[in-house]
N, C-alpha and C. Protein backbone atom coordinates (compact mmCIF):
# COMPACT_ATOMS: atom_id res chain seq x y z
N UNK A 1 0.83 -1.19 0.00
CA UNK A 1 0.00 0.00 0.00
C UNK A 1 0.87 1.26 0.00
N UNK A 2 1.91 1.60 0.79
CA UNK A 2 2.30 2.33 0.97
C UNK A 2 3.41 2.44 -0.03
N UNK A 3 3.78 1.47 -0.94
CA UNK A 3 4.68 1.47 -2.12
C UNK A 3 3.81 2.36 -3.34
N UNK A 4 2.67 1.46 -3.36
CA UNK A 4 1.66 2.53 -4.26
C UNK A 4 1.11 4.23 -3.68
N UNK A 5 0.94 4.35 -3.03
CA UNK A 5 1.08 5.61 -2.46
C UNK A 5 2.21 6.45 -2.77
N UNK A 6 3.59 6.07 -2.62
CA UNK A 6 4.86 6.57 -3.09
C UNK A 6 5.14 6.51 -4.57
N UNK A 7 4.44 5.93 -5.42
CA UNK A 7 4.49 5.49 -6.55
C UNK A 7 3.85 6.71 -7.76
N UNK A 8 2.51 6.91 -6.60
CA UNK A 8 1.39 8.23 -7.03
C UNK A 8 1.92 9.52 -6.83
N UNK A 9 2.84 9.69 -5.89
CA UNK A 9 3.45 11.20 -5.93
C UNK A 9 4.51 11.15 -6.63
N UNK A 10 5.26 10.04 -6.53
CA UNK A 10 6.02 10.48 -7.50
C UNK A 10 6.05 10.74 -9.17
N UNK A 11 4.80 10.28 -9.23
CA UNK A 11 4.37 10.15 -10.47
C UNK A 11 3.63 11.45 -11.23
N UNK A 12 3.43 11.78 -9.75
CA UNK A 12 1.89 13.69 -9.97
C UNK A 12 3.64 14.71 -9.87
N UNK A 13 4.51 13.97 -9.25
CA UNK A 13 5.66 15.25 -9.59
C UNK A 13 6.80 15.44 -10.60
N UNK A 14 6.62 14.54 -11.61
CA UNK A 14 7.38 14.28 -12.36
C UNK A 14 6.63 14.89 -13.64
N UNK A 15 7.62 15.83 -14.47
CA UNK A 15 7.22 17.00 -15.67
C UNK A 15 6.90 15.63 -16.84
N UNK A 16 6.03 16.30 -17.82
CA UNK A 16 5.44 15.34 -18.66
C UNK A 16 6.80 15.21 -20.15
N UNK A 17 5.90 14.47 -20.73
CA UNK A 17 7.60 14.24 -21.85
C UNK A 17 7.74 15.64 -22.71
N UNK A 18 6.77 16.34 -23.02
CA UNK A 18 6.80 17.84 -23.93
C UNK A 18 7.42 18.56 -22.72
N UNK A 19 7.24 18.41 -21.52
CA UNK A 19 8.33 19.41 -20.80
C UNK A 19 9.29 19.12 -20.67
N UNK A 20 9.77 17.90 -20.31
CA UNK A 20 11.26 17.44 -19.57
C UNK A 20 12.10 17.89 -21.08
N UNK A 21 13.40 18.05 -20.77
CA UNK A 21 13.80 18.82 -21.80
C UNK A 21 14.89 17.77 -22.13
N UNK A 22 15.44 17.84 -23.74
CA UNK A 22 15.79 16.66 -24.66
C UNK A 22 17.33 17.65 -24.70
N UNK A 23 18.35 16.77 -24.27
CA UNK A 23 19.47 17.04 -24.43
C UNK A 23 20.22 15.31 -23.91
N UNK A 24 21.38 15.70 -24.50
CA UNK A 24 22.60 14.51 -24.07
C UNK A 24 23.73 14.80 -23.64
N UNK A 25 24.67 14.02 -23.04
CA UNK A 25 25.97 14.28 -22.47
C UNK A 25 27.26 14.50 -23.41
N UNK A 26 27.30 15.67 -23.31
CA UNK A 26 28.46 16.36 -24.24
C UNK A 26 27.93 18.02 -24.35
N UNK A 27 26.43 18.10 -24.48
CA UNK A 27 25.67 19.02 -25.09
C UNK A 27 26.37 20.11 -24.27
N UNK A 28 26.53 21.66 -24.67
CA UNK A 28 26.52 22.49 -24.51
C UNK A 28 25.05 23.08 -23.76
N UNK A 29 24.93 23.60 -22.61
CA UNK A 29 23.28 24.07 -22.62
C UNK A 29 23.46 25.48 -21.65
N UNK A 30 22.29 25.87 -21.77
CA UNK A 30 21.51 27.03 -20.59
C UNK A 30 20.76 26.61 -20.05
N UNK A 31 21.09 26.40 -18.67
CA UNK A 31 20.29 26.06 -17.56
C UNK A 31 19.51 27.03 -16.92
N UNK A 32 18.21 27.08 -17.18
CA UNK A 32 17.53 28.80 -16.48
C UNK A 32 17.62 28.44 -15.31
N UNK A 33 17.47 28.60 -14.06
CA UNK A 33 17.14 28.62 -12.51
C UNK A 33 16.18 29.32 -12.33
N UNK A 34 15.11 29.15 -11.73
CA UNK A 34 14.72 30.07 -10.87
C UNK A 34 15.07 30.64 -9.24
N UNK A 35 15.43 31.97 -9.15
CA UNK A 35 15.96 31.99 -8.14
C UNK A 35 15.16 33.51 -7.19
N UNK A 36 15.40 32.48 -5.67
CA UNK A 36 14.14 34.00 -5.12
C UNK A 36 14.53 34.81 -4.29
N UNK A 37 14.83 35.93 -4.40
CA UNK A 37 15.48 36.96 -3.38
C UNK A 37 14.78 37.87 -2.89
N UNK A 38 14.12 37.53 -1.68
CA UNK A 38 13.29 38.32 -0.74
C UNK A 38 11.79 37.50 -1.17
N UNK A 39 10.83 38.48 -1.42
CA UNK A 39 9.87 38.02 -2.42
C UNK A 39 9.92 38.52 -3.53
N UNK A 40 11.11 38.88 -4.44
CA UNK A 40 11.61 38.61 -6.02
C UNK A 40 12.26 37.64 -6.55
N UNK A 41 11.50 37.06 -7.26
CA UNK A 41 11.77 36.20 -8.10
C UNK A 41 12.50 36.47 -9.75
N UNK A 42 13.48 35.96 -9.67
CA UNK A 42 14.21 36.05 -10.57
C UNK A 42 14.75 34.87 -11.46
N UNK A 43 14.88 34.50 -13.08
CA UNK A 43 15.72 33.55 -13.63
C UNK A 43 17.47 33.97 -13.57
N UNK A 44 17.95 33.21 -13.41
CA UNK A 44 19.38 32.98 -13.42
C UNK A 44 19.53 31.78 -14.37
N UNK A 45 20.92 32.20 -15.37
CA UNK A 45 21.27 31.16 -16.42
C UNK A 45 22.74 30.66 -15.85
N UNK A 46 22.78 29.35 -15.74
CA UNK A 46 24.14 28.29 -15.80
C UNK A 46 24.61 28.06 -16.97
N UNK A 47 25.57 28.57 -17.92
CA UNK A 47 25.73 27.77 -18.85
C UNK A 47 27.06 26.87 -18.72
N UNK A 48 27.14 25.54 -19.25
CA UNK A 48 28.09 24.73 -19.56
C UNK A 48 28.29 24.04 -20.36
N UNK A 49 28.79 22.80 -20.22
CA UNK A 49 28.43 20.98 -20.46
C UNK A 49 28.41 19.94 -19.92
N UNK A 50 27.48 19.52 -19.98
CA UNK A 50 26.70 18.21 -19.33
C UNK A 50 27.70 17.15 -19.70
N UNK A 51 27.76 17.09 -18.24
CA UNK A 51 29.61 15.85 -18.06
C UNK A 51 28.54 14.41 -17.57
N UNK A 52 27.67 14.60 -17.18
CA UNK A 52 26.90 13.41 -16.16
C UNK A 52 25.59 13.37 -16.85
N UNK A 53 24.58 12.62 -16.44
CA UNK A 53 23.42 12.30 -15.88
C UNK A 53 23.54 11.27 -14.97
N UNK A 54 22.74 11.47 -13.96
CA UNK A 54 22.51 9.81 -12.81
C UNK A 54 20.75 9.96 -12.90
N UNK A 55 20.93 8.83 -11.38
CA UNK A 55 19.21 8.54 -11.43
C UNK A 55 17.55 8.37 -12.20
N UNK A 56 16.97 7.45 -12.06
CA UNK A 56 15.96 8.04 -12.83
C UNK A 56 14.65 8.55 -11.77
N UNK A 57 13.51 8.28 -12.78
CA UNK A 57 12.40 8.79 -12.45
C UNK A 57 12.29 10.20 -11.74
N UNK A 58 12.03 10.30 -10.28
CA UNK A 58 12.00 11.85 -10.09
C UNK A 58 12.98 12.01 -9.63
N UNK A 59 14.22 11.38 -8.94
CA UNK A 59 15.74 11.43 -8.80
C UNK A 59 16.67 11.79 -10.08
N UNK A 60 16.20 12.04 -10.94
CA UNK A 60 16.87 12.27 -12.14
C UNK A 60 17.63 13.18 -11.80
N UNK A 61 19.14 13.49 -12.35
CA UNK A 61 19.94 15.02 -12.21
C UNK A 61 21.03 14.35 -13.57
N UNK A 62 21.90 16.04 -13.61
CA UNK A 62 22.52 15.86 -14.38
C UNK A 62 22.93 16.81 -14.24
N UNK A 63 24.41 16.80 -14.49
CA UNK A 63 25.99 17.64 -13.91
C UNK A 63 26.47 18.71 -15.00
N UNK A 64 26.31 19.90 -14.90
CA UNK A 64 26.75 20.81 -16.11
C UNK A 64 28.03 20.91 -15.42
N UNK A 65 29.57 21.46 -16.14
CA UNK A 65 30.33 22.04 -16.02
C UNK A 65 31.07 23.48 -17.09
N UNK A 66 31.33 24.37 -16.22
CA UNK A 66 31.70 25.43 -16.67
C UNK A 66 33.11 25.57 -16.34
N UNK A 67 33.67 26.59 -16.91
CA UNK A 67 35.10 27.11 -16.06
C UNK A 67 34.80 28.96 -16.11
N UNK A 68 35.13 29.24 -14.94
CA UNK A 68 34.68 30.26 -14.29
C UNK A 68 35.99 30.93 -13.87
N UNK A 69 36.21 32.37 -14.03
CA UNK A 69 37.52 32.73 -13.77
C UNK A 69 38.79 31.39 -13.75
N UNK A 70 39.06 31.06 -14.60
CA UNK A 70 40.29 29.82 -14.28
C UNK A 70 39.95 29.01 -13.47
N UNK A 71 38.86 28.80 -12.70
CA UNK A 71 38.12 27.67 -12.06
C UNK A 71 37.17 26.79 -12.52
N UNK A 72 37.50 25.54 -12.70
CA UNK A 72 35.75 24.73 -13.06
C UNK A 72 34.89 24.76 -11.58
N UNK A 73 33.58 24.70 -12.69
CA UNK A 73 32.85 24.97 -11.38
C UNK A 73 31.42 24.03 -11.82
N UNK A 74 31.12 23.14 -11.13
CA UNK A 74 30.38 22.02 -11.33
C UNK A 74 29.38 22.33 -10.18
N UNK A 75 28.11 22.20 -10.96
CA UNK A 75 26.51 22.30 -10.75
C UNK A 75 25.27 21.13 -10.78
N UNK A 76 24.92 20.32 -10.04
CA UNK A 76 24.18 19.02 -10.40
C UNK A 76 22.43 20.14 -10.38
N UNK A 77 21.68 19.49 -11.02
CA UNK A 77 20.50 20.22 -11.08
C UNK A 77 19.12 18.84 -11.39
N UNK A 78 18.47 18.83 -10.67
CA UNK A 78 17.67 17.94 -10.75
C UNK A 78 16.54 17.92 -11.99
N UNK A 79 16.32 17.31 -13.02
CA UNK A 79 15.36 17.54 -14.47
C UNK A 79 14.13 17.75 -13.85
N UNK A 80 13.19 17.36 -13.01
CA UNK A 80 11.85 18.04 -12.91
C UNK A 80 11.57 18.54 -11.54
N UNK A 81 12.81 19.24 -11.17
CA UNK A 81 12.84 20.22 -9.69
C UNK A 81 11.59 21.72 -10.82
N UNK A 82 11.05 22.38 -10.17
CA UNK A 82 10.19 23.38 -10.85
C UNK A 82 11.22 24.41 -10.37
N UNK A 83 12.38 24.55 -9.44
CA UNK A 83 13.02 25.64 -9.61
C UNK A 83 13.91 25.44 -11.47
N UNK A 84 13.91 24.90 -11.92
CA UNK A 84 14.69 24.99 -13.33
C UNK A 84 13.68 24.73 -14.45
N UNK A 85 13.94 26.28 -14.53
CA UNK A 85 12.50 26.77 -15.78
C UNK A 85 12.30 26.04 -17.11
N UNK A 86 14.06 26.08 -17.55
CA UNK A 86 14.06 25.60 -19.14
C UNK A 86 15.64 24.95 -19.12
N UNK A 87 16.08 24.43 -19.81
CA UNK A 87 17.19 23.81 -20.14
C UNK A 87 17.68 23.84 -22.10
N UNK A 88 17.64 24.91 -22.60
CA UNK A 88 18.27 25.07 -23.90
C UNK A 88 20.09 24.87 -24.13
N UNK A 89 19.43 23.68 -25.57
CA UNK A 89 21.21 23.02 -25.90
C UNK A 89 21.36 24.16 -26.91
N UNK A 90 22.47 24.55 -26.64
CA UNK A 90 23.59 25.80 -27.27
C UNK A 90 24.17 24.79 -28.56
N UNK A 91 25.20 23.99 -28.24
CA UNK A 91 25.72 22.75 -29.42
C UNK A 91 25.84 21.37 -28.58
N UNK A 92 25.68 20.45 -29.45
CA UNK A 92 25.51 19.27 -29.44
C UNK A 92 27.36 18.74 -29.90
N UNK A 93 27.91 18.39 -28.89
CA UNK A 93 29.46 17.80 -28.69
C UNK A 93 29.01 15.76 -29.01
N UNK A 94 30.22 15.41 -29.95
CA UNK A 94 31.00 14.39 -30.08
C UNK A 94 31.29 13.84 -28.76
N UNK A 95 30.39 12.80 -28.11
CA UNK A 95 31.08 11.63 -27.37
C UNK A 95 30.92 10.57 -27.08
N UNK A 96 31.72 9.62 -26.85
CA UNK A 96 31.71 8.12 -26.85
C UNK A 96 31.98 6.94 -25.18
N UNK A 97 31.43 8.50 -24.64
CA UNK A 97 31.75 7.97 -22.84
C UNK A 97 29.74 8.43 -22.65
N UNK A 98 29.78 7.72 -21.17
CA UNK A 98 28.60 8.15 -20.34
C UNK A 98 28.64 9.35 -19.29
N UNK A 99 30.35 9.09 -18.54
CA UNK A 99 30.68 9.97 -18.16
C UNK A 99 31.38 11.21 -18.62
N UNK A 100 31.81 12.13 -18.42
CA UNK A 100 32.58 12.82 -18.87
C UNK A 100 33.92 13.49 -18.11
N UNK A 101 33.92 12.89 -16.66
CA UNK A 101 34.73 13.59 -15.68
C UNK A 101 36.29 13.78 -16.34
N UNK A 102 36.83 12.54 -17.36
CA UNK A 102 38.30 13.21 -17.88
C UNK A 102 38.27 14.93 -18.10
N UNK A 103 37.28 15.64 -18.60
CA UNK A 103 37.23 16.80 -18.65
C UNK A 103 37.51 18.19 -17.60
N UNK A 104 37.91 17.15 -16.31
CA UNK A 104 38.05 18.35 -15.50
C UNK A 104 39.51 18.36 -15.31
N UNK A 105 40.44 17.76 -16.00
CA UNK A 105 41.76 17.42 -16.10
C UNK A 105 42.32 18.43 -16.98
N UNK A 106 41.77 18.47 -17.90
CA UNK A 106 41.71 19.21 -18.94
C UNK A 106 41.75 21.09 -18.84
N UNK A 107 42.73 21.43 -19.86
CA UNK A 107 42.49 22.92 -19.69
C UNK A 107 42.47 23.70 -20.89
N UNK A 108 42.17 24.65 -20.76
CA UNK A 108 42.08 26.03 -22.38
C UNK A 108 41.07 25.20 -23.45
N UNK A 109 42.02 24.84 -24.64
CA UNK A 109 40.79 24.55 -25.83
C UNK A 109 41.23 23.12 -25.12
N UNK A 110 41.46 22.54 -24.91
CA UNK A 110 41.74 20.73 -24.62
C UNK A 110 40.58 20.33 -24.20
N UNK A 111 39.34 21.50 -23.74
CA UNK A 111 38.04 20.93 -22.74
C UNK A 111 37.08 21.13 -24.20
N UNK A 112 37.16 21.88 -25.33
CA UNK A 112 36.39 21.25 -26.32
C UNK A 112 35.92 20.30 -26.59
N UNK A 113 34.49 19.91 -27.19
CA UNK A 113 34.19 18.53 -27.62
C UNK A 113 33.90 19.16 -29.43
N UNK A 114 34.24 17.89 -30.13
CA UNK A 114 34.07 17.96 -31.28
C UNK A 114 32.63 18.32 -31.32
N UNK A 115 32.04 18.97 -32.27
CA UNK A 115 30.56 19.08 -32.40
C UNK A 115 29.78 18.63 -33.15
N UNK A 116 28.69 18.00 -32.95
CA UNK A 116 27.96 17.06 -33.86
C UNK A 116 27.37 17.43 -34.98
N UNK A 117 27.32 17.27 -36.18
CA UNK A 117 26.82 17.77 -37.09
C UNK A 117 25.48 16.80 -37.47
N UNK A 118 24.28 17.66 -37.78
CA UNK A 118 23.16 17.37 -38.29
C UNK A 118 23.21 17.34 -39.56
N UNK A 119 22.50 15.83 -40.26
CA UNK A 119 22.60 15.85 -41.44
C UNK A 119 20.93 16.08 -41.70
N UNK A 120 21.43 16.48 -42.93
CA UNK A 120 19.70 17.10 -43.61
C UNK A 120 19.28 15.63 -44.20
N UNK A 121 18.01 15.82 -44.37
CA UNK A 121 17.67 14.61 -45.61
C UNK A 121 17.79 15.55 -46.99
N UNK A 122 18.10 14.49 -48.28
CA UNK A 122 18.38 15.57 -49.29
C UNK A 122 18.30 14.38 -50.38
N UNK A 123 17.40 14.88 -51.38
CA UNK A 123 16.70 14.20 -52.20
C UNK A 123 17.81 13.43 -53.01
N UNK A 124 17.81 12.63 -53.36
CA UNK A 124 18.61 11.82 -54.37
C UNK A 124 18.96 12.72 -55.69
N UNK A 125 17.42 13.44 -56.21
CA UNK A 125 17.50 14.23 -57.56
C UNK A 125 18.44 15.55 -56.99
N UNK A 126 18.13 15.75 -56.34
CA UNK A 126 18.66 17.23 -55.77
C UNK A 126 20.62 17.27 -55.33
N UNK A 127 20.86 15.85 -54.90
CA UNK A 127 21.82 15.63 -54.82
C UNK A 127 23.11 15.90 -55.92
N UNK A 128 23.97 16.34 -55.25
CA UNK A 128 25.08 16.84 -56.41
C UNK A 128 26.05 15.81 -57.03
N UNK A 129 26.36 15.98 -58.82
CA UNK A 129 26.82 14.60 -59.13
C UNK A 129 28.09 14.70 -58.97
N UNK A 130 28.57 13.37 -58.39
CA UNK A 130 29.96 13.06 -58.09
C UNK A 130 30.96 12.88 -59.40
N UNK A 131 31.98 13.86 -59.27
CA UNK A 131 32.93 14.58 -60.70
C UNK A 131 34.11 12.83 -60.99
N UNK A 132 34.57 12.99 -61.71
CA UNK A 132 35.42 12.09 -62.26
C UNK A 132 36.59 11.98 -61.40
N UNK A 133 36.71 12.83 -60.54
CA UNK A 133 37.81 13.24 -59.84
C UNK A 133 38.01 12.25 -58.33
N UNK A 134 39.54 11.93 -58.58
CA UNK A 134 39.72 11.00 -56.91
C UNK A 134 40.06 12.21 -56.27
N UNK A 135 40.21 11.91 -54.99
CA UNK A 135 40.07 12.26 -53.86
C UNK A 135 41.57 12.02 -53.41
N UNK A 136 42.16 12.38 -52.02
CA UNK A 136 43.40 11.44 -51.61
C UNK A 136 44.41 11.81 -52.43
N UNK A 137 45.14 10.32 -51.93
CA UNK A 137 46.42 9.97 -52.90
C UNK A 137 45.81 8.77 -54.02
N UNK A 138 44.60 8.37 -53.75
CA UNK A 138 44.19 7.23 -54.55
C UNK A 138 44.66 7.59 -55.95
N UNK A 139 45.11 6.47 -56.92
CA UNK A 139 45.36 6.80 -58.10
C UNK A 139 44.66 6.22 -59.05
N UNK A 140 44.83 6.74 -61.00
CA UNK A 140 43.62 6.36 -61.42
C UNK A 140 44.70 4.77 -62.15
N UNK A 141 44.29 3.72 -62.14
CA UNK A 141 44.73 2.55 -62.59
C UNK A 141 44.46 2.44 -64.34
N UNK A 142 45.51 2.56 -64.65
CA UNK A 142 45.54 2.46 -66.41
C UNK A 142 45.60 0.40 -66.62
N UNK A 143 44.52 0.60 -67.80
CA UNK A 143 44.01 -1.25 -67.88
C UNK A 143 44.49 -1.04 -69.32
């Protein structure tokens, strides 16, 4: 009983799939905050890259890192806390880990991630025709 009971709130507090916001680990993002000083309420933006995710369901979080005056400075933020308004990806980074912590080793451009490129769909007709020409060092073989 009391498993189902815990089951129901966590379920009435968890943001629906059009809200929870679609990013991956590498991504570049803006983390809005909401943040309240006195009774003003204000957004505040984090920006970094998302080195982590852990947990699921309403334990969900996920670890931005920045470097801040010559300091990294690492932020965990929970995905359907209602203090974090919006979560917009800036660029989408190249990677082949889950984690990302080698990155705090790292300094100047060395903390770059390659960036992912989106391919278009693009019609076959529309497509441009490939010239007679090699590429490389490949050479052309006389028969």
């Amino acid at each position: 009983m009391s498993q189902q009971l815990l089951a129901d709130v966590e379920a009435s507090s968890l943001k629906s799939e059009s809200e929870k916001p679609v990013f991956e680990i590498g991504d570049t993002v803006d983390v809005h905050t909401r943040i309240l000083e006195g009774e003003k309420e204000r957004i505040q933006i984090f920006n970094g890259v998302v080195i982590a995710m852990n947990g699921s369901g309403s334990r969900e979080t996920f670890t931005v890192r920045r470097i801040v005056a010559g300091e990294g400075v690492e932020r965990k933020f929970p995905i359907h806390s209602p203090k974090v308004a919006k979560v917009e990806v800036k660029r989408s980074g190249v990677t082949r880990r889950a984690k990302l912590y080698y990155l705090r080793d790292r300094v100047g451009k060395a903390v770059k991630l390659r960036e992912r490129r989106v391919e278009a769909v693009v019609n076959a007709d529309a497509a441009p025709k490939a010239s007679g020409k090699l590429r490389g060092r490949a050479k052309k073989r006389s028969t």
